[in-house]
Protein backbone atom coordinates (compact mmCIF):
# COMPACT_ATOMS: atom_id res chain seq x y z
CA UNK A 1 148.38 -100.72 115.49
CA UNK A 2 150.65 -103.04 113.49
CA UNK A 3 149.92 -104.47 109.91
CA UNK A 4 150.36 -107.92 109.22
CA UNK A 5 152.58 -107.55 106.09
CA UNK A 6 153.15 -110.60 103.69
CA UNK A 7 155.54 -108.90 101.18
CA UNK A 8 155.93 -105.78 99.18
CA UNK A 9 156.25 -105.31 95.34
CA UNK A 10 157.99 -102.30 94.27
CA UNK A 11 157.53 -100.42 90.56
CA UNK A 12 154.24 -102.97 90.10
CA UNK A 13 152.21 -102.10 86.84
CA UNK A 14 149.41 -104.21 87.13
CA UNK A 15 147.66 -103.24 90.26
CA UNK A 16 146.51 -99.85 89.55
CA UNK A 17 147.16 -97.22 87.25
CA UNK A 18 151.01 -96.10 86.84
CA UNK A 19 153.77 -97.15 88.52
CA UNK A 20 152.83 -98.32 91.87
CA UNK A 21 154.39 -99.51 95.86
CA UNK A 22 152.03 -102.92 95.89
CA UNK A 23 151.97 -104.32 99.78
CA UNK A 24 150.66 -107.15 99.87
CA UNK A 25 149.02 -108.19 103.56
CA UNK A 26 148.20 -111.36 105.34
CA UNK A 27 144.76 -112.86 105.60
CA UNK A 28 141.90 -113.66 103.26
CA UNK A 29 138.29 -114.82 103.93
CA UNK A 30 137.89 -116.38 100.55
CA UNK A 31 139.11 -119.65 99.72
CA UNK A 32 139.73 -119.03 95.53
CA UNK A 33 140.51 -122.43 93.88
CA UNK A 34 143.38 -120.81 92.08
CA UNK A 35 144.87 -118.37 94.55
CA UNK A 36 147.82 -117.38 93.11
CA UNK A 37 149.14 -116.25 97.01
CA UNK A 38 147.69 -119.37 99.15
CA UNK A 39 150.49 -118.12 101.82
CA UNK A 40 148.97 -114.80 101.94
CA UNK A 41 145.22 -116.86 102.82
CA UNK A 42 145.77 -117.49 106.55
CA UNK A 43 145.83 -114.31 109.17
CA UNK A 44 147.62 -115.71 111.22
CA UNK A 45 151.28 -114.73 109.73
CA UNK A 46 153.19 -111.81 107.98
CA UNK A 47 155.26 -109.31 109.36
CA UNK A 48 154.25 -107.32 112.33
CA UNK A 49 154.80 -103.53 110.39
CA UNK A 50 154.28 -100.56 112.10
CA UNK A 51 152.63 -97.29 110.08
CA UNK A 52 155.99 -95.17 110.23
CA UNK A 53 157.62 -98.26 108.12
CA UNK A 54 155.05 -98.24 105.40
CA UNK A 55 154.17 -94.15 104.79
CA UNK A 56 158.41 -93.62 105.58
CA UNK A 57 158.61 -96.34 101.85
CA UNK A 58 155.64 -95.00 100.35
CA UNK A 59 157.14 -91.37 100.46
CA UNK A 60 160.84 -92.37 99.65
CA UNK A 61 159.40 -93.93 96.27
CA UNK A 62 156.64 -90.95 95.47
CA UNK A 63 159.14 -89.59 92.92
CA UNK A 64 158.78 -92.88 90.54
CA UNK A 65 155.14 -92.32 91.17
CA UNK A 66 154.51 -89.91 88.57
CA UNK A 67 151.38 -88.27 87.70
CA UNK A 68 149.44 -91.95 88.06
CA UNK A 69 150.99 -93.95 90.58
CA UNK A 70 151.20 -94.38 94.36
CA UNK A 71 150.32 -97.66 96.52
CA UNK A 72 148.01 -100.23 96.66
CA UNK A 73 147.20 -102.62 99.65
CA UNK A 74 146.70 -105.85 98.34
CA UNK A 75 146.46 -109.01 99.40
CA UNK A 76 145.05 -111.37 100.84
CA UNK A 77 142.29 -109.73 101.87
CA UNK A 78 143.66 -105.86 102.76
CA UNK A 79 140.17 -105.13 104.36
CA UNK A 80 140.94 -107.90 107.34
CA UNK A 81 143.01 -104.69 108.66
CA UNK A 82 140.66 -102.46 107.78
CA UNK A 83 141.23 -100.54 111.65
CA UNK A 84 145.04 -100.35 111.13
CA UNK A 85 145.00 -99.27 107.52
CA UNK A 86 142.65 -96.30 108.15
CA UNK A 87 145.64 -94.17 110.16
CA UNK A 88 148.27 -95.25 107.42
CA UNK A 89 145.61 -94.15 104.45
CA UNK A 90 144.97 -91.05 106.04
CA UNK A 91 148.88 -90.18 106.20
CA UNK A 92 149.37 -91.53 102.93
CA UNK A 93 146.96 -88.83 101.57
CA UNK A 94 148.26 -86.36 103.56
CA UNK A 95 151.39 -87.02 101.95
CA UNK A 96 149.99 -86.35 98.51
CA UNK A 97 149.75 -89.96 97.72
CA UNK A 98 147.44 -91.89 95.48
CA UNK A 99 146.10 -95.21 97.52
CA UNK A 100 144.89 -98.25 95.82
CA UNK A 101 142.81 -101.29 97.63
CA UNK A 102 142.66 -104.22 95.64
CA UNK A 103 139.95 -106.18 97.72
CA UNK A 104 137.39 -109.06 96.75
CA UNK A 105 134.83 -106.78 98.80
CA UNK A 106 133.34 -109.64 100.85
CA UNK A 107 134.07 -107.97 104.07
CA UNK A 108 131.82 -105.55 105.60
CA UNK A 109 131.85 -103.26 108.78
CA UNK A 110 132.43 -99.97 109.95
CA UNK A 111 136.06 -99.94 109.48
CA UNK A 112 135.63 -101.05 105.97
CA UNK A 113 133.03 -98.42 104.74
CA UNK A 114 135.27 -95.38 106.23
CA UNK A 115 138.41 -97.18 104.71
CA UNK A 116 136.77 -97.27 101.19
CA UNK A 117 135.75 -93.88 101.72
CA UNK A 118 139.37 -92.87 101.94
CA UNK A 119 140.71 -94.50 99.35
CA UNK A 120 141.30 -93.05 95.95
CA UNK A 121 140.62 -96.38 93.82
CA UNK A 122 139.00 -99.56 94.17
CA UNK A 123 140.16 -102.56 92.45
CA UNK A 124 136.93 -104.90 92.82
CA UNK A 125 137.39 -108.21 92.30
CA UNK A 126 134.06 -109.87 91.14
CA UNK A 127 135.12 -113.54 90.90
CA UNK A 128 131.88 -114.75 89.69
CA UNK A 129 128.01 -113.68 89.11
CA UNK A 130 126.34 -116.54 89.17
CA UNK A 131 126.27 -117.03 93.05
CA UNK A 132 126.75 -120.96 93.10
CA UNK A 133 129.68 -121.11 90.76
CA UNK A 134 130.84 -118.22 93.03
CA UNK A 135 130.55 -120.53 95.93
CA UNK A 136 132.11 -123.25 94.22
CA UNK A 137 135.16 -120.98 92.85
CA UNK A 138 135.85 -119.04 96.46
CA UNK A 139 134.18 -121.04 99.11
CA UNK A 140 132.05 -117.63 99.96
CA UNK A 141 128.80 -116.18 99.11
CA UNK A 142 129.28 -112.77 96.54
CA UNK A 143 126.15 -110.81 97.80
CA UNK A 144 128.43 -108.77 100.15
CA UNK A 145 130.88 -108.35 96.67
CA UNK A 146 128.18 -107.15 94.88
CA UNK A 147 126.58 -104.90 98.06
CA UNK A 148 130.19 -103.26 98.19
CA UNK A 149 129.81 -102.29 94.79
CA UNK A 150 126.55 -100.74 95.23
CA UNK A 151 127.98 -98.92 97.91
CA UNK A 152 131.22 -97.67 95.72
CA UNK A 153 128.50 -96.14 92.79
CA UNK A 154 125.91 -94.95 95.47
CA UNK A 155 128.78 -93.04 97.15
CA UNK A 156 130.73 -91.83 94.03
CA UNK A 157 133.53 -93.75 94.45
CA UNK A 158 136.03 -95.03 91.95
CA UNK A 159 136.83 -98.20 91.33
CA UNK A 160 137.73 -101.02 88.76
CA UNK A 161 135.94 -103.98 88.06
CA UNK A 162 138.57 -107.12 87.89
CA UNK A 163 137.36 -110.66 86.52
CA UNK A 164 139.86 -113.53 86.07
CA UNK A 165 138.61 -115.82 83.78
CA UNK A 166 138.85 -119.71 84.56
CA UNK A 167 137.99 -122.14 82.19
CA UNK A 168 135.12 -124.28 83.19
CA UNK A 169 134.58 -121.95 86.36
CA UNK A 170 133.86 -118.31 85.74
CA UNK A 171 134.13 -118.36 81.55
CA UNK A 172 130.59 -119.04 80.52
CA UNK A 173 128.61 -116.68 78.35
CA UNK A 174 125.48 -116.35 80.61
CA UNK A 175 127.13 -115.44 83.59
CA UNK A 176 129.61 -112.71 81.97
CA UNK A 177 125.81 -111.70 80.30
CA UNK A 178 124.29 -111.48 83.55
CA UNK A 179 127.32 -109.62 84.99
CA UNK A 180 127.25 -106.86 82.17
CA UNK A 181 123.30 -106.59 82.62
CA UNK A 182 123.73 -105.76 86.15
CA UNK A 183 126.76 -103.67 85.78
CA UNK A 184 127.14 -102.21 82.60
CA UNK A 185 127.17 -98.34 81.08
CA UNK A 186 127.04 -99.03 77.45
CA UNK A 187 123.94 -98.26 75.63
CA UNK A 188 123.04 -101.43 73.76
CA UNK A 189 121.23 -100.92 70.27
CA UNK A 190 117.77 -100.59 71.87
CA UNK A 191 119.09 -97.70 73.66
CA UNK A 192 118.62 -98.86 77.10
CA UNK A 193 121.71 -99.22 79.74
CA UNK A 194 121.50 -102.27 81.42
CA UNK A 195 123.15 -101.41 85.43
CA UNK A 196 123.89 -97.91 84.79
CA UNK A 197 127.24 -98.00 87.02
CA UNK A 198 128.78 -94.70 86.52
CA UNK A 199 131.66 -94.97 88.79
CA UNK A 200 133.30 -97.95 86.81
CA UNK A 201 136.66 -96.56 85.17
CA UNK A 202 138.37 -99.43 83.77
CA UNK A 203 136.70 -103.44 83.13
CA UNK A 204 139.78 -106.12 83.07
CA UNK A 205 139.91 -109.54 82.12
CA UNK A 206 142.35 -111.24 83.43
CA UNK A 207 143.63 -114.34 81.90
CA UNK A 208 143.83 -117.78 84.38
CA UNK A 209 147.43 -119.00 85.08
CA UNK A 210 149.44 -121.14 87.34
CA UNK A 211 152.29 -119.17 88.65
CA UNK A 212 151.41 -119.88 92.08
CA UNK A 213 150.92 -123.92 91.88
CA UNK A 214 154.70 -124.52 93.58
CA UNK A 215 153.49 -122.68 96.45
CA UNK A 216 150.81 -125.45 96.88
CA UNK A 217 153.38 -128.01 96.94
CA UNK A 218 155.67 -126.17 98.87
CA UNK A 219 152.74 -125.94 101.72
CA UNK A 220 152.14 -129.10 101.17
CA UNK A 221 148.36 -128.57 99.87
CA UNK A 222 147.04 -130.04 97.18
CA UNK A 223 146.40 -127.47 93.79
CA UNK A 224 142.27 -127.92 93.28
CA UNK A 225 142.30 -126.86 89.51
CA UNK A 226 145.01 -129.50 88.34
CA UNK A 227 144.47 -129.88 84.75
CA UNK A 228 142.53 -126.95 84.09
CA UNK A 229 144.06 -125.47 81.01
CA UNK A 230 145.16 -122.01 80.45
CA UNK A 231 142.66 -119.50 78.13
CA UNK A 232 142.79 -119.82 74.27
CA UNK A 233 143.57 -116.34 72.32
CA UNK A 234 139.97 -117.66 71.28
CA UNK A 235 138.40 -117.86 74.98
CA UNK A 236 140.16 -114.20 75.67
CA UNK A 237 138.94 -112.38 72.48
CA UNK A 238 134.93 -114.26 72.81
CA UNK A 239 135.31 -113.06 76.51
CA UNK A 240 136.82 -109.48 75.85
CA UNK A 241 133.88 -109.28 73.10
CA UNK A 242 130.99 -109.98 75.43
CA UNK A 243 132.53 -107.72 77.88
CA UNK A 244 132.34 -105.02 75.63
CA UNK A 245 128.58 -105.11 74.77
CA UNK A 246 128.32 -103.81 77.63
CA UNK A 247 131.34 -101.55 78.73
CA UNK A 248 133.06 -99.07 76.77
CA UNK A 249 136.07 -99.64 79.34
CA UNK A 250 137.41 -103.15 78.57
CA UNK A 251 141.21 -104.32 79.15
CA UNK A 252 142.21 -107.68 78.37
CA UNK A 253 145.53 -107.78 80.42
């Protein structure tokens, strides 16, 4: 079974640890108001890319791997292929090869559960915790988001917690509160641990930008968050701060 590849980023350093082969894959359920990739959102599209292509690149690069690196099926929405990826995963790790999903976690099914079982890492991306400003931000509910990572701890597996903050949309202080409470590791100063996820390695805040509004003009669609500025070193560092009440794993990237 073919993959519906968008495009590939070689040497990538910011989706997963080390040096990394990032493909990124056609399709999305969520409709983020500042998709960076809004060509990536439909499933209809992409390459048709058989497994051979994808495992025959993955192993031609290991050696840049390193210790750290590997691949990670991004997106889009990698878990739309769920069926077809499973095969490829398997032969990755055959291969010796560290696999990365980067996935919003809103999809659930069979396919899914055995894929994430697979895979070495998880990058979650939690776009909000408040569910109505979720709505409003993605067009999609996040109780299946937050169900997938119940499922990741429950199940020991590894994964990242990813939050992009937008100002006016996912930055405000009682939501990243709530968030931590249900999440978090760190003992606070009455000694309790709100959430108790174990299986959390790494917390990162990622900053809003607006590489991707040209694509909305090229597609002719119109950029929802016009106007909405990009963080303050103030927003980042009040944002990293909160963060880290409750994790002892922050990243500001």
């Amino acid at each position: 079974m073919d993959l519906k590849v968008h495009s590939y980023e070689s040497m990538g350093t910011y989706d997963g640890p080390g040096l990394r082969l990032v493909v990124f894959l056609q399709g999305c359920p969520f409709r983020c108001l500042y998709c960076a990739n809004p060509d990536t959102i439909p499933a209809e599209g992409g390459k048709a890319t058989g497994a051979g292509e994808i495992i025959e690149m993955a192993v031609r690069q290991k050696p840049f791997f390193g210790k750290r690196g590997g691949i990670t099926f991004s997106g889009g929405e990698p878990t739309m292929q769920a069926k077809a990826l499973i095969p490829i995963v398997k032969e990755l790790k055959n291969n010796g090869i560290h696999v990365c999903l980067d996935t919003n976690g809103g999809i659930w099914n069979l396919h899914v559960e055995k894929l994430l079982s697979m895979t070495d890492l998880v990058l979650l991306d939690v776009k909000e915790f408040n569910p109505q400003r979720h709505e409003t931000l993605t067009g999609r509910s996040n109780t299946q988001t937050l169900q997938t990572a119940r499922w990741l701890e429950e199940h020991n597996r590894p994964f990242w917690l990813r939050y992009v903050l937008v100002p006016g949309y996912s930055d405000f202080e009682e939501d990243i509160r709530a968030l931590g409470e249900h999440f978090g590791s760190r003992a606070l100063t009455d000694g309790s641990r709100p959430g108790g996820y174990r299986m959390i390695q790494r917390v990162e805040i990622l900053p809003y930008h607006t590489l991707g509004v040209n694509k909305y003009d090229a597609l002719g669609q119109e950029y929802k968050l016009k106007g909405v500025p990009l963080n303050t070193r103030e927003q980042l560092e009040r944002a990293e701060s909160l963060f880290k009440e409750y994790f002892d794993c922050v990243v500001l990237n």
